[in-house]
N, C-alpha and C. Protein backbone atom coordinates (compact mmCIF):
# COMPACT_ATOMS: atom_id res chain seq x y z
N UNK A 1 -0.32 5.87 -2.77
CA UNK A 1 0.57 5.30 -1.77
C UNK A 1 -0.19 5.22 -0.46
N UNK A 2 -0.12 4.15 -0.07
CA UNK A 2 -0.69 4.17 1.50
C UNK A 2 0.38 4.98 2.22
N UNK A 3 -0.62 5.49 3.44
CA UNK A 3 -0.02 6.64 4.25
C UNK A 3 0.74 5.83 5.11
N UNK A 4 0.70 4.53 5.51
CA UNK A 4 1.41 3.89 6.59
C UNK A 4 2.85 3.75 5.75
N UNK A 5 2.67 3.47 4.35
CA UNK A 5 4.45 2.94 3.56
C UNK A 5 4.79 4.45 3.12
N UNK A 6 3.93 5.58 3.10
CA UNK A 6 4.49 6.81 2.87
C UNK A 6 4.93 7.41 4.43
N UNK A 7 4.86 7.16 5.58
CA UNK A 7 5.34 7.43 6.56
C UNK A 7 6.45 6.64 6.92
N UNK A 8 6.64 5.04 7.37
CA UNK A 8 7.56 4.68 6.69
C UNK A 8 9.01 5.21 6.09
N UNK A 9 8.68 5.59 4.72
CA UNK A 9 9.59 6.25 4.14
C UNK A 9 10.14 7.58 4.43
N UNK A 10 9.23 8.11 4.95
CA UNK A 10 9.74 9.71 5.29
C UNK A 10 10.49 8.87 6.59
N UNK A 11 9.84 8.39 7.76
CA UNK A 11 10.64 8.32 8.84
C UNK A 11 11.99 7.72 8.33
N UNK A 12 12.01 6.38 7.62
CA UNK A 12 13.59 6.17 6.90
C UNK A 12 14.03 7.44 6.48
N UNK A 13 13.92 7.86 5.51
CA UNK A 13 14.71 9.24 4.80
C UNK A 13 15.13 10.27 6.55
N UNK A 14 14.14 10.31 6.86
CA UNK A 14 14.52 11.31 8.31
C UNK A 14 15.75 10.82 9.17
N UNK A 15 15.98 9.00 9.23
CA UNK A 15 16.31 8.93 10.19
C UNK A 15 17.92 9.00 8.91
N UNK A 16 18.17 8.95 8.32
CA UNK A 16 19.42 9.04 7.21
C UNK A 16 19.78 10.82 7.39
N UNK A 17 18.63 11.52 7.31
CA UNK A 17 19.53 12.74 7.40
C UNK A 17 20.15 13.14 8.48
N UNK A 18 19.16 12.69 9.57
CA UNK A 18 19.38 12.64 11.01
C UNK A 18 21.56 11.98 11.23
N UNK A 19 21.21 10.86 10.80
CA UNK A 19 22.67 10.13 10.84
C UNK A 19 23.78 10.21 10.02
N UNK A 20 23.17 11.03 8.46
CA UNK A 20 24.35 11.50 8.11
C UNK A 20 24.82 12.95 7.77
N UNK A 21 23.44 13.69 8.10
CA UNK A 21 23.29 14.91 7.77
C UNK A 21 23.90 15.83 9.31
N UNK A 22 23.91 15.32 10.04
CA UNK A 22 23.54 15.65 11.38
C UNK A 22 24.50 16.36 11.90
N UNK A 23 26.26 16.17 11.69
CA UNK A 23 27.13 16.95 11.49
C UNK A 23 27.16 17.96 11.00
N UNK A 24 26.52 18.35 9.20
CA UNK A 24 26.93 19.51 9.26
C UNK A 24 25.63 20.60 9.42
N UNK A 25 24.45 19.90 9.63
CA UNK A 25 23.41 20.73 10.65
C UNK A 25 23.97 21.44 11.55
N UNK A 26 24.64 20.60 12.41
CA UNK A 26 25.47 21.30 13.91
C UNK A 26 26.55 22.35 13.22
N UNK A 27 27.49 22.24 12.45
CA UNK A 27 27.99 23.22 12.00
C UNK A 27 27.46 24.32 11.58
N UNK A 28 26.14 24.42 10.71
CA UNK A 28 25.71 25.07 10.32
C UNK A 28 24.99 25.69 11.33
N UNK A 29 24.46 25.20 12.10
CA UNK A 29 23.41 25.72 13.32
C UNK A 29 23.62 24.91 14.92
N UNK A 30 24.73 25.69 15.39
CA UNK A 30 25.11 24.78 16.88
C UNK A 30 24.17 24.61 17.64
N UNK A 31 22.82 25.43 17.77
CA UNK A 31 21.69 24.89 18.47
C UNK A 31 21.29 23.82 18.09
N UNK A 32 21.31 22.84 17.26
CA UNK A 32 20.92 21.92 16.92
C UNK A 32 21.39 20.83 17.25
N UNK A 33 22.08 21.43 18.36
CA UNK A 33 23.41 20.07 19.29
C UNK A 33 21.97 18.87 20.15
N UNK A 34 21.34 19.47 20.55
CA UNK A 34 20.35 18.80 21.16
C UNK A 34 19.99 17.39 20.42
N UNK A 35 20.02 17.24 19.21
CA UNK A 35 19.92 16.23 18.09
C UNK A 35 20.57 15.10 18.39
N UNK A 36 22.08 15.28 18.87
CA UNK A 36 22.62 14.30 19.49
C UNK A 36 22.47 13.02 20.02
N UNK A 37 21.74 14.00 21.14
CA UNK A 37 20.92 13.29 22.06
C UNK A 37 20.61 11.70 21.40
N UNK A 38 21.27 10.53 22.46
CA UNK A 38 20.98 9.05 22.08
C UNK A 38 19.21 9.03 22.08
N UNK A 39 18.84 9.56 23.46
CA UNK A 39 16.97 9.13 22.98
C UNK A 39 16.61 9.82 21.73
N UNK A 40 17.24 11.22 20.83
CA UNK A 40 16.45 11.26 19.67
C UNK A 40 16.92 10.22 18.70
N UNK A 41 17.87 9.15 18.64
CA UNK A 41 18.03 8.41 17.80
C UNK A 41 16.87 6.80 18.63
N UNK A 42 16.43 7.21 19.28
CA UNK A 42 16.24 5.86 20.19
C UNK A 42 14.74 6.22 19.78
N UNK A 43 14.26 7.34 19.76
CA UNK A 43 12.90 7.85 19.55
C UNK A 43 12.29 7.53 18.11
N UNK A 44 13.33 7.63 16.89
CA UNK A 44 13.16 7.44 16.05
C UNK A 44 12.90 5.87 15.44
N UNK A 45 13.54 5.28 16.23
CA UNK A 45 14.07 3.75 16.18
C UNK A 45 12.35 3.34 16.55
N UNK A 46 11.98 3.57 17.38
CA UNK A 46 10.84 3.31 17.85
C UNK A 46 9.56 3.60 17.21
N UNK A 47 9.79 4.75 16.88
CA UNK A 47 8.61 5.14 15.55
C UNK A 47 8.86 4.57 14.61
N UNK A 48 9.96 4.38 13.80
CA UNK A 48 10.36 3.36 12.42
C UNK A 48 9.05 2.09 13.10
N UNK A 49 9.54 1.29 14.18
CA UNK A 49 8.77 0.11 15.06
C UNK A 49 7.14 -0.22 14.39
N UNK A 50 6.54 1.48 14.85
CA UNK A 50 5.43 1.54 15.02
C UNK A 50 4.54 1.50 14.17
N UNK A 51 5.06 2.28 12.88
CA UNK A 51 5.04 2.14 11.73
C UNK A 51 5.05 1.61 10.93
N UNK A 52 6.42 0.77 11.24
CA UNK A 52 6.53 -0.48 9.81
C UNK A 52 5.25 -1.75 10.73
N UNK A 53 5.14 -2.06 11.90
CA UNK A 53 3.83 -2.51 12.57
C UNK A 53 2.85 -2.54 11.56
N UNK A 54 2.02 -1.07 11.76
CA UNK A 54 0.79 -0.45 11.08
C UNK A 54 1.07 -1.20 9.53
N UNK A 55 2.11 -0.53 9.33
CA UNK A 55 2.09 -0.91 7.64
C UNK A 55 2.20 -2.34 6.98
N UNK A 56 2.81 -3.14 7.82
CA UNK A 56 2.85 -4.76 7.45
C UNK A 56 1.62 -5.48 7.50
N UNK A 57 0.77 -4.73 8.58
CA UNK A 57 -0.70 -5.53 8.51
C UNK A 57 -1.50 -5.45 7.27
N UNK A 58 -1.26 -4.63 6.15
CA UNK A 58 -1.45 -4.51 5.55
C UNK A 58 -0.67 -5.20 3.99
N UNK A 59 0.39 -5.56 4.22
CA UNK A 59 1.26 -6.06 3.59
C UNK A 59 0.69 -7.47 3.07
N UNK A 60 1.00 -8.01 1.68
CA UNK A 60 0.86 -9.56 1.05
C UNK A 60 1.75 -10.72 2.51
N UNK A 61 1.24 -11.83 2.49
CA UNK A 61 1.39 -12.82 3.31
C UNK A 61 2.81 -13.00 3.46
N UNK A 62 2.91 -13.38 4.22
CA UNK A 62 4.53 -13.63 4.56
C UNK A 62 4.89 -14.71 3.47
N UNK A 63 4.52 -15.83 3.35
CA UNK A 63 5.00 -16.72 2.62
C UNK A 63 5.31 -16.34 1.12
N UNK A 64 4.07 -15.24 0.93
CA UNK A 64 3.97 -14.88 -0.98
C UNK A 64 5.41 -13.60 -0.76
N UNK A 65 5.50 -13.08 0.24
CA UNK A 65 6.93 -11.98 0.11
C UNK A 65 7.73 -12.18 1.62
N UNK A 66 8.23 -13.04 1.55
CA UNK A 66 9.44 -13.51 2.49
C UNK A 66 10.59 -12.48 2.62
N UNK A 67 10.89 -12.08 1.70
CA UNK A 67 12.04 -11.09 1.03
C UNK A 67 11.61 -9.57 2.21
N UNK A 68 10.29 -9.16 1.74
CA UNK A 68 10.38 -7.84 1.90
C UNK A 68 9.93 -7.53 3.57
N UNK A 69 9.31 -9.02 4.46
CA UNK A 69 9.34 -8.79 5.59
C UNK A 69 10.86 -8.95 6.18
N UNK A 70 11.56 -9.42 5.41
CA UNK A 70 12.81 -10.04 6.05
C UNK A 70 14.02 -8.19 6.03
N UNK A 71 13.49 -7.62 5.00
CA UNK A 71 13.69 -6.07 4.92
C UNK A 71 13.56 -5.62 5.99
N UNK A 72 12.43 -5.58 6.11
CA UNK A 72 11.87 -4.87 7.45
C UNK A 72 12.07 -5.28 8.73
N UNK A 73 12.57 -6.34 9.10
CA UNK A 73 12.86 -6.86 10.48
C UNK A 73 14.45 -6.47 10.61
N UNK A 74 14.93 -6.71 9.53
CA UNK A 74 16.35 -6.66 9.36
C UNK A 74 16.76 -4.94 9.38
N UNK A 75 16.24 -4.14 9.05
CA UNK A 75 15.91 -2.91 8.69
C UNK A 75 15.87 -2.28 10.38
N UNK A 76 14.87 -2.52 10.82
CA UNK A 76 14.66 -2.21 12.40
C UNK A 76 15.58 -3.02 13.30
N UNK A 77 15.87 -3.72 13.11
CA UNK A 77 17.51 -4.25 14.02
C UNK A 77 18.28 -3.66 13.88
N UNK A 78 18.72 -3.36 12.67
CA UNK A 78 19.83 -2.57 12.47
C UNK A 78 19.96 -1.12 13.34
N UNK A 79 18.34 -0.21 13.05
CA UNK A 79 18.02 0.71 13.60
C UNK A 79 17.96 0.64 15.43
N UNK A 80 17.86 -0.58 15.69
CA UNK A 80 17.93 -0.40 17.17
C UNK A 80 19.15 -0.89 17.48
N UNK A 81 19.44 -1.87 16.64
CA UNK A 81 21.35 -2.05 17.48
C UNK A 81 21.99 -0.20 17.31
N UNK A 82 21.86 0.18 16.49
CA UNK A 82 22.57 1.50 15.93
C UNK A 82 22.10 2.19 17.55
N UNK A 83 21.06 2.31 17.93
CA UNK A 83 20.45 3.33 19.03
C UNK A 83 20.87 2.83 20.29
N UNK A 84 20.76 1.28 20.76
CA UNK A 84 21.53 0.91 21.88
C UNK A 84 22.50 -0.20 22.07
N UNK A 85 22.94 -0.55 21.07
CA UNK A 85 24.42 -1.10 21.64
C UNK A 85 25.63 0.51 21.07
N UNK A 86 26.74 -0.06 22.25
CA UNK A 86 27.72 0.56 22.53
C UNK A 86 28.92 0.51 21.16
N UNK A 87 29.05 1.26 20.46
CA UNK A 87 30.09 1.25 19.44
C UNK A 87 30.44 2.46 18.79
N UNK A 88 31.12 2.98 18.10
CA UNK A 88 32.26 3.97 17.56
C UNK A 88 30.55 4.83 16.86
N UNK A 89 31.35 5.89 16.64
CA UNK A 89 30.24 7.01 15.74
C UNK A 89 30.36 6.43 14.85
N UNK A 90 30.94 5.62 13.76
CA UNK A 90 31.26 5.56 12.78
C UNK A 90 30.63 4.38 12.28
N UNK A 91 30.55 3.23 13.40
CA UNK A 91 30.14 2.35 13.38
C UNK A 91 28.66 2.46 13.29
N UNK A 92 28.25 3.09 14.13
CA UNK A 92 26.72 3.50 14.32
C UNK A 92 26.28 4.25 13.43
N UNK A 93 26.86 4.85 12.51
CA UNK A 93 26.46 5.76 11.59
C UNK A 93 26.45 4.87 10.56
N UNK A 94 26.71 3.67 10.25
CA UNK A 94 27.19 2.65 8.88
C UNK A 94 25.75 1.60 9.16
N UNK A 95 25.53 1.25 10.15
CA UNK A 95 24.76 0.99 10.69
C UNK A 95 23.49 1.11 10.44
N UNK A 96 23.08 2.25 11.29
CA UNK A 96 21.87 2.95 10.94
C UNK A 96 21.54 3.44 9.42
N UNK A 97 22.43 3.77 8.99
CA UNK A 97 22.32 3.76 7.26
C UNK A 97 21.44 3.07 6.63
N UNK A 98 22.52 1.78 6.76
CA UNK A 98 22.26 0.22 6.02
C UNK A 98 20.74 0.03 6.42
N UNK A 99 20.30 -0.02 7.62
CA UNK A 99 18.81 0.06 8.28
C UNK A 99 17.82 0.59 7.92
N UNK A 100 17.94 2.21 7.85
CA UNK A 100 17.29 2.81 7.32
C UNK A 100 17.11 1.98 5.92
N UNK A 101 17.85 2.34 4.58
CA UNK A 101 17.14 1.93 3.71
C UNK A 101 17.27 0.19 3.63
N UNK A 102 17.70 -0.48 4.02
CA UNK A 102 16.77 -1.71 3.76
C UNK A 102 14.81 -1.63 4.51
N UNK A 103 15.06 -0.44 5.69
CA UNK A 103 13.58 -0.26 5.85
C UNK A 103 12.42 0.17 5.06
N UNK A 104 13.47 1.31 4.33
CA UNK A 104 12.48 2.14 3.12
C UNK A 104 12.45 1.15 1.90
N UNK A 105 13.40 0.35 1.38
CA UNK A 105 13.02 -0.47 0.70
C UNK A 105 11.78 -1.39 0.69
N UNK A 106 11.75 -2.19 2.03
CA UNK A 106 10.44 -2.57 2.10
C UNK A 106 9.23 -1.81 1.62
N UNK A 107 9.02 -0.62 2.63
CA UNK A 107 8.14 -0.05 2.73
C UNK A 107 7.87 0.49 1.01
N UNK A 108 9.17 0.51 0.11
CA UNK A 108 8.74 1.07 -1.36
C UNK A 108 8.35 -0.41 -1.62
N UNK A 109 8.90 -0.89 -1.50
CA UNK A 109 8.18 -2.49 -2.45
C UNK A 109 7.02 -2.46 -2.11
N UNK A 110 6.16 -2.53 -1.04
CA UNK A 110 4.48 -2.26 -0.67
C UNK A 110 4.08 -1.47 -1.01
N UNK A 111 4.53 -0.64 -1.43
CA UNK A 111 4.34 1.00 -2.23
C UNK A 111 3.57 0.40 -3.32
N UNK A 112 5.23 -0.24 -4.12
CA UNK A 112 5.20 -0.44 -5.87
C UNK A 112 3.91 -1.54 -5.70
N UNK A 113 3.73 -2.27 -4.83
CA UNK A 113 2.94 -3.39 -4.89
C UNK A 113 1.40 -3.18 -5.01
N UNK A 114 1.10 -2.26 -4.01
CA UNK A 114 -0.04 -1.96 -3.56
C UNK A 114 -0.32 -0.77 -4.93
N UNK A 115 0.17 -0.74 -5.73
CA UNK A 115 0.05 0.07 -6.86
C UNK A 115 0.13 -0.55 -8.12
N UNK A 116 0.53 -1.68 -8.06
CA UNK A 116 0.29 -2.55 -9.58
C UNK A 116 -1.03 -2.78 -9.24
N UNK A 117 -0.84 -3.63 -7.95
CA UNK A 117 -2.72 -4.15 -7.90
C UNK A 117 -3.67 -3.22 -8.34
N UNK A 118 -3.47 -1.88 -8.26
CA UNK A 118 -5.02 -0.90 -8.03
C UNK A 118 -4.12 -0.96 -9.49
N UNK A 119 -3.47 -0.86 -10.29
CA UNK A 119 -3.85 -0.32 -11.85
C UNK A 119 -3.80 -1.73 -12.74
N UNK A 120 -3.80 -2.68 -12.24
CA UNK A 120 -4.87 -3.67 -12.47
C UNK A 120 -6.27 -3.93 -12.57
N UNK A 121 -6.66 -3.14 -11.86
CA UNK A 121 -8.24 -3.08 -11.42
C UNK A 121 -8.63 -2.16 -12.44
């Protein structure tokens, strides 16, 4: 697995526990209220950015996978409407979800991809 679609994925998976896990973290451990915090969802949003970046340069041509950049753009919108537009917890939590994994999806399809090729070879 390339380290850019295996980071990627962890940051998706992170930002899902983050948004749905994140409640009963705080129950479980009230110091963990700090989590809240809109810039750590805004921080994350941004690294997803940076990442799926790195990792697309590497990615098959836009034209040969239309689909899986359209993941990933769609994926990080979601993740930044979720971080700064104004709407319900609930909303933002449905949101960021949906985002997250249409992001990690991409990033697994370049996974699965970049792994037929090498056991081709």
């Amino acid at each position: 697995m390339r380290s850019s679609d295996a980071a990627g994925i962890g940051l998706s998976a992170l930002c899902l526990v983050h948004c749905l896990g994140l409640p009963v973290l705080i129950a479980i451990s009230p110091a963990l209220v700090w989590m809240e915090d809109e810039r750590v969802h805004i921080l994350l949003a941004i690294s997803a950015f940076a990442v799926t970046v790195i990792a697309a340069s590497g990615w098959p041509g836009v034209t040969r996978k239309p689909l899986m950049y359209l993941a990933a753009l769609s994926g990080l919108a979601l993740l930044f409407a979720g971080a700064l537009v104004e709407m319900s917890e609930v909303q933002e939590r449905v949101i960021t979800t949906i985002g997250a994994v249409f992001l990690a999806s991409a990033h697994l399809n370049s996974w699965m991809r970049t792994r037929a090729r090498h056991a081709e070879h």
